[in-house]
N, C-alpha and C. Protein backbone atom coordinates (compact mmCIF):
# COMPACT_ATOMS: atom_id res chain seq x y z
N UNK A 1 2.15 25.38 90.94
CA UNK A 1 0.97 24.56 91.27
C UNK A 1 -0.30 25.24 90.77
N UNK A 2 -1.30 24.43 90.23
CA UNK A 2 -2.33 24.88 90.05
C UNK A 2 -3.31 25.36 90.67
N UNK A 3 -3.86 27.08 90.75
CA UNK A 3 -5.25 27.89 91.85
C UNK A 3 -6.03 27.01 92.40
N UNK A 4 -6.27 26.81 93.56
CA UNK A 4 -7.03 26.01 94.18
C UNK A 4 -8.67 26.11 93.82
N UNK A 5 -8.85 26.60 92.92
CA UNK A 5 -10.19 26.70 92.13
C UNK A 5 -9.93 25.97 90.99
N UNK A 6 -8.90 25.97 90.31
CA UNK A 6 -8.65 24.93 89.32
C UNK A 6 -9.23 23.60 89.14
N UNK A 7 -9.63 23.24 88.27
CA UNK A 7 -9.80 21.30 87.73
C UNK A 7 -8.75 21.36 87.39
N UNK A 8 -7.41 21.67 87.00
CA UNK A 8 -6.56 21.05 86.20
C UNK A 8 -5.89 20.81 86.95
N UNK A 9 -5.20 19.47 86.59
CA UNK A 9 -4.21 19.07 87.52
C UNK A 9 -2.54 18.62 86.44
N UNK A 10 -2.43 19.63 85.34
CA UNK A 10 -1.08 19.55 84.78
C UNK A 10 -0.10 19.68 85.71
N UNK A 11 1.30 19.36 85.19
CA UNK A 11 1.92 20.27 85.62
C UNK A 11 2.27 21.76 85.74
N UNK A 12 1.70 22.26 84.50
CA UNK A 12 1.96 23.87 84.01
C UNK A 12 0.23 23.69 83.90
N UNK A 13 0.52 25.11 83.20
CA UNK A 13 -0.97 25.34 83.41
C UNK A 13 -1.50 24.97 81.51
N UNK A 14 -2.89 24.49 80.76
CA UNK A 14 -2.82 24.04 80.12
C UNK A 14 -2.15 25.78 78.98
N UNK A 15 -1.60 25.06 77.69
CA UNK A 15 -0.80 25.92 76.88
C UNK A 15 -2.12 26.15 75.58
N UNK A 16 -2.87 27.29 75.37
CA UNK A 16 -3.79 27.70 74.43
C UNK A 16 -3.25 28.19 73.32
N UNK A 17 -3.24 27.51 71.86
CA UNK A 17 -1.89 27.73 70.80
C UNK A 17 -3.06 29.03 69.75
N UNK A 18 -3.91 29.51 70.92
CA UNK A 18 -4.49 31.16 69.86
C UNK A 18 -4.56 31.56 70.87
N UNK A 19 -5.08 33.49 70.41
CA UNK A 19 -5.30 34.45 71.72
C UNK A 19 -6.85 34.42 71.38
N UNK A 20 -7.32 33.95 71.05
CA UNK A 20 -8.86 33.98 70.82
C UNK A 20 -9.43 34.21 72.08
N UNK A 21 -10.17 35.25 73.04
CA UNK A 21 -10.58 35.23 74.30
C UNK A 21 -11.74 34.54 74.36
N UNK A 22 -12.89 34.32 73.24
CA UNK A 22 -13.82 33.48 73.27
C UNK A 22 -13.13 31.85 73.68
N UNK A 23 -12.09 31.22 73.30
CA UNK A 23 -11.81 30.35 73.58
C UNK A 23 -10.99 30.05 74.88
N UNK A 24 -10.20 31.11 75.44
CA UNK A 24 -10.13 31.31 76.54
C UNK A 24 -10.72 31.05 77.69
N UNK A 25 -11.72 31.82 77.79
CA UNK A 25 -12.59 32.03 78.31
C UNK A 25 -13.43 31.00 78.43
N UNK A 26 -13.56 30.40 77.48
CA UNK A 26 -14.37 28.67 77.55
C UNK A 26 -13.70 27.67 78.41
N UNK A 27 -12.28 27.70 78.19
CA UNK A 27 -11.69 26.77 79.27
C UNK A 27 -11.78 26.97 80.77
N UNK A 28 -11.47 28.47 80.61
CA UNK A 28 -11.30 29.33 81.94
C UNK A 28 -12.85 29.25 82.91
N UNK A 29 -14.06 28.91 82.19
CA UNK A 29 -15.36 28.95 82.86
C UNK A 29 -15.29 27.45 83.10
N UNK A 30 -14.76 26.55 82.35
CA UNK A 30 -14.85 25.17 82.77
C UNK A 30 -14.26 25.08 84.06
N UNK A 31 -13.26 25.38 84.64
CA UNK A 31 -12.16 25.67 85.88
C UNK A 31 -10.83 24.90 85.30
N UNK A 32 -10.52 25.36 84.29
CA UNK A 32 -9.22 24.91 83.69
C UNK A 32 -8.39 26.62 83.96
N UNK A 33 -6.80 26.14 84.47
CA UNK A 33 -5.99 27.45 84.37
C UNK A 33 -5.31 27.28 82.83
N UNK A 34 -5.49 28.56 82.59
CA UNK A 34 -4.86 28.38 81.03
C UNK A 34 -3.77 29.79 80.52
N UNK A 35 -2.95 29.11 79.94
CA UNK A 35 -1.83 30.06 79.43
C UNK A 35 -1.97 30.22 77.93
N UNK A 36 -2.45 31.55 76.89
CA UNK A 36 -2.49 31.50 75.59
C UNK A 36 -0.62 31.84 74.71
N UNK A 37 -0.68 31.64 73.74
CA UNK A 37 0.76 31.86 72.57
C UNK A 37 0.11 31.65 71.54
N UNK A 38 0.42 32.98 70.91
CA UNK A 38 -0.33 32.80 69.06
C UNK A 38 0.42 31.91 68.91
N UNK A 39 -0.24 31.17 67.70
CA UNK A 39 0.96 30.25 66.91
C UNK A 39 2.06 30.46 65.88
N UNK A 40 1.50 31.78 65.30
CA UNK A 40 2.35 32.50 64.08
C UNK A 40 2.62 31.51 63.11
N UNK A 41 1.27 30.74 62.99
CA UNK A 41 0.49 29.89 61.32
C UNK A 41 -0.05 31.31 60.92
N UNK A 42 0.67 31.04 59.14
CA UNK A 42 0.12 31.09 58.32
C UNK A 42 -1.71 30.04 57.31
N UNK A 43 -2.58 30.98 58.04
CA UNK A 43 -3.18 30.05 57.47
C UNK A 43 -4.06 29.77 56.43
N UNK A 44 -3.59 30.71 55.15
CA UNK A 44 -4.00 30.54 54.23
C UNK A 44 -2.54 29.42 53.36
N UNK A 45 -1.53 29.38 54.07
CA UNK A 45 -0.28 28.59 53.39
C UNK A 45 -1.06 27.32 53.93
N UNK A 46 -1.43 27.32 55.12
CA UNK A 46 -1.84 25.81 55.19
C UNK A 46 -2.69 25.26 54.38
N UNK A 47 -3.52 26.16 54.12
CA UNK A 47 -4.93 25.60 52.95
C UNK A 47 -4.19 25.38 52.02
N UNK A 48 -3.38 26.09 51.06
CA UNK A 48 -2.96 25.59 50.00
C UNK A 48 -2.45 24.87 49.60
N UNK A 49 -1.74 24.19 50.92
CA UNK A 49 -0.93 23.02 51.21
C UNK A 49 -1.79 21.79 51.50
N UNK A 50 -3.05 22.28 51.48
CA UNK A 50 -4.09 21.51 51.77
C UNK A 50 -5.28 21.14 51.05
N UNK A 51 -4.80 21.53 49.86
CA UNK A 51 -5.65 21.77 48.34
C UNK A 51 -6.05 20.02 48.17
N UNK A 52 -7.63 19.70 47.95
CA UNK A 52 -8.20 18.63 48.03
C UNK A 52 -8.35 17.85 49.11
N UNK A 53 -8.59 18.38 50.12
CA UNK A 53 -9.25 18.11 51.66
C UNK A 53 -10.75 18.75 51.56
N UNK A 54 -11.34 17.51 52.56
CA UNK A 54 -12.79 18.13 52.62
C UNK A 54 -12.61 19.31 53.95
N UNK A 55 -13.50 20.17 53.40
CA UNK A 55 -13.65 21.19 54.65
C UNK A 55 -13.14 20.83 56.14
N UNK A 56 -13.91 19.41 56.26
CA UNK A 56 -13.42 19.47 57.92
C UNK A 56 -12.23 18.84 58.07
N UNK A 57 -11.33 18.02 56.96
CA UNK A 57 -9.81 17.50 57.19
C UNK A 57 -9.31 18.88 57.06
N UNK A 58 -9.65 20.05 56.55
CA UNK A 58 -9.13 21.28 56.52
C UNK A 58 -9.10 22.21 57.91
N UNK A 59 -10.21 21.53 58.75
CA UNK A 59 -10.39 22.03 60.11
C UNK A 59 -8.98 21.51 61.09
N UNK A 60 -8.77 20.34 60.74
CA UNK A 60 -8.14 19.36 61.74
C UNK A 60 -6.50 19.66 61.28
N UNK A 61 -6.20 19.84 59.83
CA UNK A 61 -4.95 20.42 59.66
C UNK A 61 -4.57 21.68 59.91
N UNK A 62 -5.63 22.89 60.15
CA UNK A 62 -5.57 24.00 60.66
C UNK A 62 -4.77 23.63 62.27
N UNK A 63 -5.85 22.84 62.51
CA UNK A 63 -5.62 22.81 64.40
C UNK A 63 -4.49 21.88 64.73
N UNK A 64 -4.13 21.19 63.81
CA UNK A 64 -3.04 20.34 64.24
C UNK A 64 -2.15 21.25 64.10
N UNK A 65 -1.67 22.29 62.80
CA UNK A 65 -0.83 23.19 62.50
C UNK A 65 -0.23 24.30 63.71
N UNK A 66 -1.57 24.78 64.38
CA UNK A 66 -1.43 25.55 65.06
C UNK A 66 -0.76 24.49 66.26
N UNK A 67 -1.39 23.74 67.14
CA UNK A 67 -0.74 22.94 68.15
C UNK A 67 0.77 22.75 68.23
N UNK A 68 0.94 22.06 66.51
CA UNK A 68 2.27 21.73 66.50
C UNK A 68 3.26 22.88 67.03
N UNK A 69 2.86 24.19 65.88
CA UNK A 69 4.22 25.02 66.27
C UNK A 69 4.23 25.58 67.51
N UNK A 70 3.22 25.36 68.61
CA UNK A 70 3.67 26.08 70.15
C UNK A 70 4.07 24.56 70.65
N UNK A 71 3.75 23.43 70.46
CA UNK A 71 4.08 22.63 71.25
C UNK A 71 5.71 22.09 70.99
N UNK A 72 5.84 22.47 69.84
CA UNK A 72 7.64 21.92 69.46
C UNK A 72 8.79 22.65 70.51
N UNK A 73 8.27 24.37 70.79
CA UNK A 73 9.21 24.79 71.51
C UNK A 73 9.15 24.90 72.81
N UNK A 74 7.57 24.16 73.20
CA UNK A 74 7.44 23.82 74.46
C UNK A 74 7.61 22.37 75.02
N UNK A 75 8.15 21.50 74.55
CA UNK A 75 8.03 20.33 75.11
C UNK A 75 7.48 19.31 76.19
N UNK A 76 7.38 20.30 77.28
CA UNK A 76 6.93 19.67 78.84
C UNK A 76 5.31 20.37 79.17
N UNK A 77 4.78 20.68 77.79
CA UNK A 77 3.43 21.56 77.94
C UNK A 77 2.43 20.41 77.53
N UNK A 78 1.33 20.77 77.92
CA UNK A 78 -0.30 20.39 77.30
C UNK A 78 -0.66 20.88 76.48
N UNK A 79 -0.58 21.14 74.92
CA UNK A 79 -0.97 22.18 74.43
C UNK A 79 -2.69 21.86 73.39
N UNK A 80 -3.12 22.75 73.62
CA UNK A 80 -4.42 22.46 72.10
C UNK A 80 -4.32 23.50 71.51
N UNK A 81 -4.88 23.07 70.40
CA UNK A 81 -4.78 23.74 69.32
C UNK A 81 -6.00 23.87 68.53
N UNK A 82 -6.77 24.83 68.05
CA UNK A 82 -8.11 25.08 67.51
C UNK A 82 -8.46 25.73 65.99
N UNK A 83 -9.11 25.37 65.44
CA UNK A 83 -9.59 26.31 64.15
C UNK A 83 -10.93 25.90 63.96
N UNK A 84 -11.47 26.30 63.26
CA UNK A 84 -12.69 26.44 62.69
C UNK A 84 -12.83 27.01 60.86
N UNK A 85 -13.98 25.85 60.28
CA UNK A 85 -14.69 26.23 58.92
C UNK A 85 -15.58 26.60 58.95
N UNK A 86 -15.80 27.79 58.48
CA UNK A 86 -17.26 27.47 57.48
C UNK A 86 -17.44 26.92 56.06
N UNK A 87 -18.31 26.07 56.22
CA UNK A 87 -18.37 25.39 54.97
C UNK A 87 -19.83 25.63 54.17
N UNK A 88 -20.23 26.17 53.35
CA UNK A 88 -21.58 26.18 52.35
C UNK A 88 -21.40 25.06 51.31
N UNK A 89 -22.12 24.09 51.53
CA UNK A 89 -22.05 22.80 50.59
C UNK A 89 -20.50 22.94 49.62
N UNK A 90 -19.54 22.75 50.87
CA UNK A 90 -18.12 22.54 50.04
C UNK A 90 -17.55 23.58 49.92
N UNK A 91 -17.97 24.88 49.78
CA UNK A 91 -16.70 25.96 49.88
C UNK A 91 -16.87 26.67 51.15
N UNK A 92 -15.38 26.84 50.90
CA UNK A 92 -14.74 27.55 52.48
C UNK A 92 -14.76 28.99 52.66
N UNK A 93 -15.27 29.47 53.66
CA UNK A 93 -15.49 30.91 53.91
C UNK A 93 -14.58 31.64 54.74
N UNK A 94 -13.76 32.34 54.60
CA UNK A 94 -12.68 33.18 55.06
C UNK A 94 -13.46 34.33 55.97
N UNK A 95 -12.62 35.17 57.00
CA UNK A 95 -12.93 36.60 57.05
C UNK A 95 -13.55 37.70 56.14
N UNK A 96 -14.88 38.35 56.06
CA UNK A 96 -14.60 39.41 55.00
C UNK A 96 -13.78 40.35 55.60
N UNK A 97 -13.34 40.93 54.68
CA UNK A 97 -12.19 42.22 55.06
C UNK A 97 -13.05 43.60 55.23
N UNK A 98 -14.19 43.75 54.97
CA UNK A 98 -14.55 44.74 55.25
C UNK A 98 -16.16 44.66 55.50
N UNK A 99 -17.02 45.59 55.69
CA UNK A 99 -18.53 45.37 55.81
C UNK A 99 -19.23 44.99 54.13
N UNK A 100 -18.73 45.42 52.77
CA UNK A 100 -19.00 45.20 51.96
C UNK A 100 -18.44 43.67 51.55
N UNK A 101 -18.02 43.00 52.00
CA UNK A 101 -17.52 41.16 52.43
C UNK A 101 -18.20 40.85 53.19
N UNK A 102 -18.57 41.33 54.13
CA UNK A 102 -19.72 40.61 54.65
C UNK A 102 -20.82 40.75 54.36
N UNK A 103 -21.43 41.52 53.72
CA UNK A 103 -22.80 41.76 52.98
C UNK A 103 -23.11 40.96 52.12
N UNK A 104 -21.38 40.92 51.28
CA UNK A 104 -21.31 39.45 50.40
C UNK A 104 -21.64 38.13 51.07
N UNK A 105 -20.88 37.78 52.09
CA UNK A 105 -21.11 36.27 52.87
C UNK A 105 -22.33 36.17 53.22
N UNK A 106 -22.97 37.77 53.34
CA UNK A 106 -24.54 36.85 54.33
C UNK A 106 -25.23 36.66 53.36
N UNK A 107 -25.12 37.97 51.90
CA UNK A 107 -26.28 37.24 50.71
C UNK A 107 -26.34 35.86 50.49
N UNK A 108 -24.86 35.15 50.47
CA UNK A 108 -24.56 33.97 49.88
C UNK A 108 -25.31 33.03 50.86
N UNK A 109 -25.49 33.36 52.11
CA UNK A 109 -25.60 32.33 53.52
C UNK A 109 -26.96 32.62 53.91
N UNK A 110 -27.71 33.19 53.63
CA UNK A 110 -29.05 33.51 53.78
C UNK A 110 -30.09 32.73 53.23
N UNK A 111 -30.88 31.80 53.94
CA UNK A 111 -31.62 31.22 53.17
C UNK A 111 -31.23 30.02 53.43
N UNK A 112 -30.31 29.68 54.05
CA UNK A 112 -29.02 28.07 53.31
C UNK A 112 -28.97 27.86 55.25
N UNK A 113 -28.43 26.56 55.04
CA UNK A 113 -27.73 26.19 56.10
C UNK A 113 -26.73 25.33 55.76
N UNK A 114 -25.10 26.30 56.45
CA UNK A 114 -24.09 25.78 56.61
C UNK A 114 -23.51 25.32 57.70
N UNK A 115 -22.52 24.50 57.62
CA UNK A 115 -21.67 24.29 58.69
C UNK A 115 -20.32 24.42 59.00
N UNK A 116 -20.41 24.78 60.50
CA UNK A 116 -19.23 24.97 61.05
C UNK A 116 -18.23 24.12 61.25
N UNK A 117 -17.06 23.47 61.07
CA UNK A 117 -16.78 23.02 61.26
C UNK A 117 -14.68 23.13 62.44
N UNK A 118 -15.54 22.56 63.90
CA UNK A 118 -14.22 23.12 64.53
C UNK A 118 -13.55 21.87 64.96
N UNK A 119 -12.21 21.82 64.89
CA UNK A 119 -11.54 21.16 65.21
C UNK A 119 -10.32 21.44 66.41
N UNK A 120 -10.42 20.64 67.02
CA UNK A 120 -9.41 20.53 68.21
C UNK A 120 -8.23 19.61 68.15
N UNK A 121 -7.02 19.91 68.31
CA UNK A 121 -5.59 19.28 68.27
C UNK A 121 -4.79 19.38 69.87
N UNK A 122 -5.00 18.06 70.41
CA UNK A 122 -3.90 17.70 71.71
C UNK A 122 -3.11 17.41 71.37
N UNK A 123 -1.88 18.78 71.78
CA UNK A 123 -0.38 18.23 71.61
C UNK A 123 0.16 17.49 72.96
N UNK A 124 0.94 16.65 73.19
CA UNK A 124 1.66 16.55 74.30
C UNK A 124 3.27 16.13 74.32
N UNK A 125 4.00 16.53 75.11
CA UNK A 125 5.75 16.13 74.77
C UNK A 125 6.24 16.55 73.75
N UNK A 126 5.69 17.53 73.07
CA UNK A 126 6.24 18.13 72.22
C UNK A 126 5.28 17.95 70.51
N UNK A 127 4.63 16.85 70.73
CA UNK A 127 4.32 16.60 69.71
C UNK A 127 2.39 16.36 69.60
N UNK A 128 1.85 16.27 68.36
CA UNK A 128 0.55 16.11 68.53
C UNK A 128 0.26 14.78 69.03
N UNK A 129 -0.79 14.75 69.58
CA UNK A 129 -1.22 13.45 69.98
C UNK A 129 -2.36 12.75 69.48
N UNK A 130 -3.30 13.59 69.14
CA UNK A 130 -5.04 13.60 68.98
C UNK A 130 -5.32 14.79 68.19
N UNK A 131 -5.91 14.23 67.45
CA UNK A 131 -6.90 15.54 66.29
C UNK A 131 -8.07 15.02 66.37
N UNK A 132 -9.17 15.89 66.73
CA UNK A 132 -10.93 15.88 66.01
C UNK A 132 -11.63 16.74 65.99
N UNK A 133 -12.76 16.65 64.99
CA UNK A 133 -13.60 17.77 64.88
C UNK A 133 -14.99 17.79 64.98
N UNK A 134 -15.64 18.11 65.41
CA UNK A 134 -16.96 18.65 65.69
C UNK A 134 -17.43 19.38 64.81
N UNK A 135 -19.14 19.01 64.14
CA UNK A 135 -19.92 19.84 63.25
C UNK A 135 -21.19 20.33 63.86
N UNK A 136 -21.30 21.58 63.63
CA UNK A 136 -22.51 22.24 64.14
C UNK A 136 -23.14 22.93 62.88
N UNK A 137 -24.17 22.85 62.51
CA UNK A 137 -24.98 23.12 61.42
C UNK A 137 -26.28 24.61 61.84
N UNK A 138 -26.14 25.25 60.93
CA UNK A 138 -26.91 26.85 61.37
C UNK A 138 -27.78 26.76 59.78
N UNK A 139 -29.27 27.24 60.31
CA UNK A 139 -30.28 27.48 59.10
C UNK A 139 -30.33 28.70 59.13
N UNK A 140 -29.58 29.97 58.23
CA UNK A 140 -30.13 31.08 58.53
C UNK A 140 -31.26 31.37 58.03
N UNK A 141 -32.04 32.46 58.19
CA UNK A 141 -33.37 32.80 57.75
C UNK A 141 -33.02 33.98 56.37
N UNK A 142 -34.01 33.53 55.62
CA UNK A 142 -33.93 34.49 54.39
C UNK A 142 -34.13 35.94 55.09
N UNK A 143 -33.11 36.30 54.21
CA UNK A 143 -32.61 37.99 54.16
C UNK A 143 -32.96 38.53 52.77
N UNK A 144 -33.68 40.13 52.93
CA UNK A 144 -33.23 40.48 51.80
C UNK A 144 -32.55 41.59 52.06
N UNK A 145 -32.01 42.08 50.77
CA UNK A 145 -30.92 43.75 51.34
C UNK A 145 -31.28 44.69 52.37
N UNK A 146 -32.49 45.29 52.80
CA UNK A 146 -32.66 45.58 53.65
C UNK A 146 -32.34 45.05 54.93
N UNK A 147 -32.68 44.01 55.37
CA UNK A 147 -32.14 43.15 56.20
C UNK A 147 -31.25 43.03 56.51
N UNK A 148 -30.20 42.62 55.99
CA UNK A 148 -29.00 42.54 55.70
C UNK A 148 -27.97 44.12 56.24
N UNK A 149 -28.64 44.78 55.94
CA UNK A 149 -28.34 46.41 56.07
C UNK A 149 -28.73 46.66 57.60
N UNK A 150 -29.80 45.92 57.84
CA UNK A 150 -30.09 46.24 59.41
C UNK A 150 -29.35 45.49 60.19
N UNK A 151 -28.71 44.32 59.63
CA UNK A 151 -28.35 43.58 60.89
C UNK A 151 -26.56 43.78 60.90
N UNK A 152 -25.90 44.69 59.93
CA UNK A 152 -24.60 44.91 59.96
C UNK A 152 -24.85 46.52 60.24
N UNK A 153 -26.11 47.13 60.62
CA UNK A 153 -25.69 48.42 61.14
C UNK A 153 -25.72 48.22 62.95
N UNK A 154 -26.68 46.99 63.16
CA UNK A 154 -26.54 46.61 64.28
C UNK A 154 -25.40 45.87 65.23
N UNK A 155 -24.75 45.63 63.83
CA UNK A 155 -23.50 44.69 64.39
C UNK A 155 -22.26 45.57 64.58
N UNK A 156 -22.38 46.17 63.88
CA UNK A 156 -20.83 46.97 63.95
C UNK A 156 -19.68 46.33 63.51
N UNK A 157 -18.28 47.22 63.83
CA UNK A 157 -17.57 46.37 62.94
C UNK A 157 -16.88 44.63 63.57
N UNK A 158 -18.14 44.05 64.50
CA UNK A 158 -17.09 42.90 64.78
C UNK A 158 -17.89 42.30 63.59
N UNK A 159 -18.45 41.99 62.77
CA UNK A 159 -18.87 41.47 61.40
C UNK A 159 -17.37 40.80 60.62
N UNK A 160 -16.77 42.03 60.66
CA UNK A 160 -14.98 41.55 60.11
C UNK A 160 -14.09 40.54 61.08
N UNK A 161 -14.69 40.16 62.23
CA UNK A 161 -13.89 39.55 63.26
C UNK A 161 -14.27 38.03 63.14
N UNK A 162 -15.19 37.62 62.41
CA UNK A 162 -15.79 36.29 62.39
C UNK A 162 -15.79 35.62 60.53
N UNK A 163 -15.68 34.47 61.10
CA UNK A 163 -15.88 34.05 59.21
C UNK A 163 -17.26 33.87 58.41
N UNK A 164 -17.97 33.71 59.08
CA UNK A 164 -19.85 34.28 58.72
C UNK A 164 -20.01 35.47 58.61
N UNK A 165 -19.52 36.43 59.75
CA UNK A 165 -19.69 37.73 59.52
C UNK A 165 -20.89 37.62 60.76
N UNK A 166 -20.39 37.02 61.95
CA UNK A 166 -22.00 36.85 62.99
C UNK A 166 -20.83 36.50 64.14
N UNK A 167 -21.19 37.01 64.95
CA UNK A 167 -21.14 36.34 66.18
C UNK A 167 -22.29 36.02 67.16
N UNK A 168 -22.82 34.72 67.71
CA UNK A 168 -23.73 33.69 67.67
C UNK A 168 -24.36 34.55 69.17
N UNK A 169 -23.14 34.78 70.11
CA UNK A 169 -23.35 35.29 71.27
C UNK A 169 -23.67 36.56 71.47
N UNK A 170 -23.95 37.29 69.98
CA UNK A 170 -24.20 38.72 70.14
C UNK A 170 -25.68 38.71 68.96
N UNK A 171 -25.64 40.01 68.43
CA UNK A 171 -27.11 40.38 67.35
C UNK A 171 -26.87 39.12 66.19
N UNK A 172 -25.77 38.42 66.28
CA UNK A 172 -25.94 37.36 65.61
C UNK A 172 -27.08 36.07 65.54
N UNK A 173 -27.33 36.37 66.68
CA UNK A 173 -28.32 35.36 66.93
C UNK A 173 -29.40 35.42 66.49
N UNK A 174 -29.91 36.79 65.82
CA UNK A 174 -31.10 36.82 64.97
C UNK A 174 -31.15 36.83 63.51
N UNK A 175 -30.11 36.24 63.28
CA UNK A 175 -29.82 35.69 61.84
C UNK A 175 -30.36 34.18 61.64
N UNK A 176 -30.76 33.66 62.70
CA UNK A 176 -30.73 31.93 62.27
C UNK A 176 -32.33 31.70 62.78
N UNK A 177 -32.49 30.63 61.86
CA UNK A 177 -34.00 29.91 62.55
C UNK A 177 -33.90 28.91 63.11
N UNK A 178 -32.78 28.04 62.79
CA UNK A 178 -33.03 26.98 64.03
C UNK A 178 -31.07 26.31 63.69
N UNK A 179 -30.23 25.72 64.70
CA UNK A 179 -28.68 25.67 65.26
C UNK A 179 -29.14 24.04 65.85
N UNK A 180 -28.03 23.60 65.17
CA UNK A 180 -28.49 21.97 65.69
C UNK A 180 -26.33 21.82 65.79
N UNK A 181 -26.34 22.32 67.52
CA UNK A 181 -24.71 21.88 67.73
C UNK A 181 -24.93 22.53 69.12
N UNK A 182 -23.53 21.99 69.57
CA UNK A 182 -22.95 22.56 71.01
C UNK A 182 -22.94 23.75 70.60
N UNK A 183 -23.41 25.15 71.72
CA UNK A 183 -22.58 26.03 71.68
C UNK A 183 -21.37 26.52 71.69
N UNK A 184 -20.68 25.67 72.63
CA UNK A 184 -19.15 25.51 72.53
C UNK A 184 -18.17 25.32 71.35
N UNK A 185 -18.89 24.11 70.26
CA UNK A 185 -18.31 24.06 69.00
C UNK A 185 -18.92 25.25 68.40
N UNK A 186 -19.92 25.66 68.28
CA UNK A 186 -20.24 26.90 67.44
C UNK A 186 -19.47 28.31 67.82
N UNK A 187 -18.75 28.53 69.14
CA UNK A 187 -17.71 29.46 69.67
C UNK A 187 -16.41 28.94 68.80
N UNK A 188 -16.27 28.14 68.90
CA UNK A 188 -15.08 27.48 68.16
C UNK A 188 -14.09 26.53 68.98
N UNK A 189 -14.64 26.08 69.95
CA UNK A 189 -13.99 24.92 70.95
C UNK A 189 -15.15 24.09 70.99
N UNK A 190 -15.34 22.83 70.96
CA UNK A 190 -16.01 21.72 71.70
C UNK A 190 -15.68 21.07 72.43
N UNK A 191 -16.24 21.75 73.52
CA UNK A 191 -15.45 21.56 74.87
C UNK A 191 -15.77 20.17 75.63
N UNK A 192 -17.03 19.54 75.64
CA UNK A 192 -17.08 18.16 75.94
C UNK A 192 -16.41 17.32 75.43
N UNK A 193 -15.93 16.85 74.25
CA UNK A 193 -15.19 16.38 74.08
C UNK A 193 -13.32 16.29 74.13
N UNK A 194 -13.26 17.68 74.20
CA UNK A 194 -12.17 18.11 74.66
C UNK A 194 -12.09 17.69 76.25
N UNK A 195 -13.07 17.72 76.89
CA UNK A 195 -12.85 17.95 78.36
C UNK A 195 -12.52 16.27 78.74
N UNK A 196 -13.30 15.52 77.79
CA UNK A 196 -13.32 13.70 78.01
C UNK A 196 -11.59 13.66 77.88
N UNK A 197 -11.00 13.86 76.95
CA UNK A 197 -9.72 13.79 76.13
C UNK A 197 -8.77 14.01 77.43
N UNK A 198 -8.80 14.99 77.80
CA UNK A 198 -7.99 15.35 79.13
C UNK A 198 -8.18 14.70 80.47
N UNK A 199 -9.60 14.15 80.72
CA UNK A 199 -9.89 13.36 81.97
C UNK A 199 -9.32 12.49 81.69
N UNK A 200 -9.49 11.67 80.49
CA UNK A 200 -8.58 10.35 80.30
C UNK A 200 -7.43 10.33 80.51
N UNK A 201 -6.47 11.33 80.44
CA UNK A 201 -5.03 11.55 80.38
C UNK A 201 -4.80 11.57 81.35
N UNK A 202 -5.81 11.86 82.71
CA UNK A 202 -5.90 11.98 83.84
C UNK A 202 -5.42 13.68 84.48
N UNK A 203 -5.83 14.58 83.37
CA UNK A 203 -5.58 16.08 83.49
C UNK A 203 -6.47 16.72 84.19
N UNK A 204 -7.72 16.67 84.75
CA UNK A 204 -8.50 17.00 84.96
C UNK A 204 -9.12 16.29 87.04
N UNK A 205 -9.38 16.92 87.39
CA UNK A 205 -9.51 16.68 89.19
C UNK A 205 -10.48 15.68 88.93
N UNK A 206 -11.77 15.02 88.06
CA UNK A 206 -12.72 14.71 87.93
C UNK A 206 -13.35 14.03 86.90
């Protein structure tokens, strides 16, 4: 049965198809009980498999991908499933692998405003049910190398942990001049709409 602090009213508790604790943690503050399972996607095989999709059908096949493979061997679960783009007018931005990749991503992203693009996948009975995605748009502020140098000595190495090379909730936030989105989609869940999706299903106390 579900903690009597809970909104959720599954039977199990809902099934989170990443260990992402930012996304975790988003459900978990909503009063959802939640259980995570990597998905063990490959997800650069998915992109390639996905060669001529716009950025955000690339979001939604990410997240359907991931959903699918925890929800096939779970059958009697709730599962979602999440990813996220960055997109700079059409190309897709990966992890840098190191601080000299991200020095690269922010020259390129400096100045510009791109978007994020996250997508959410409800599996249920085994199978997907619902895919959509949410866009949140970021203006960063011109950088020059110096800059740039200050704000990845300030960051440390979670720079490699994000696909901007920022995290929004940390010294990231003084990279941008003005963020026109949910915070939630800019974490990489959009959780209002996610949260509608599940009331309807009647998952939710409310």
């Amino acid at each position: 049965m579900p903690h009597a602090s809970s909104l959720w009213r599954g039977p199990a508790p809902l099934l989170l198809a990443s260990t992402s604790p930012t996304r975790r943690a988003l459900l978990e503050s909503a009063g959802l009980t939640v259980e995570t399972r990597a998905p063990g996607v490959d997800e650069r095989v998915v992109e390639a498999q996905a060669a001529g999709l716009s950025p955000e059908n690339l979001a939604e096949r990410l997240a359907a991908a991931k959903a699918a493979a925890v929800a096939g061997p779970s059958p009697g679960r709730v599962v979602v499933g999440a990813d996220q783009v960055l997109d700079l007018d059409g190309t897709v931005f990966h992890k840098p692998a190191d601080r000299a990749g991200a020095a690269a991503h922010l020259a390129r992203l400096q100045g510009r405003t791109h978007a994020l693009h996250s997508a959410v996948a409800l599996a249920v009975d085994g199978a997907v049910a619902e895919v959509f995605v949410v866009t949140a748009r970021l203006a960063m502020r011109p950088l020059d190398e110096a800059g740039i140098k200050a704000y990845l000595d300030a960051a440390g190495p979670s720079v490699t942990g994000s696909v901007g090379a920022y995290q929004l909730e940390g010294v990231g936030i003084h990279l941008f001049d003005r963020i026109k989105g949910d915070h939630s989609t800019i974490l990489g869940l959009p959780l209002l709409p996610l949260l509608a999706r599940l009331r309807g299903r009647g998952l939710l106390a409310f």
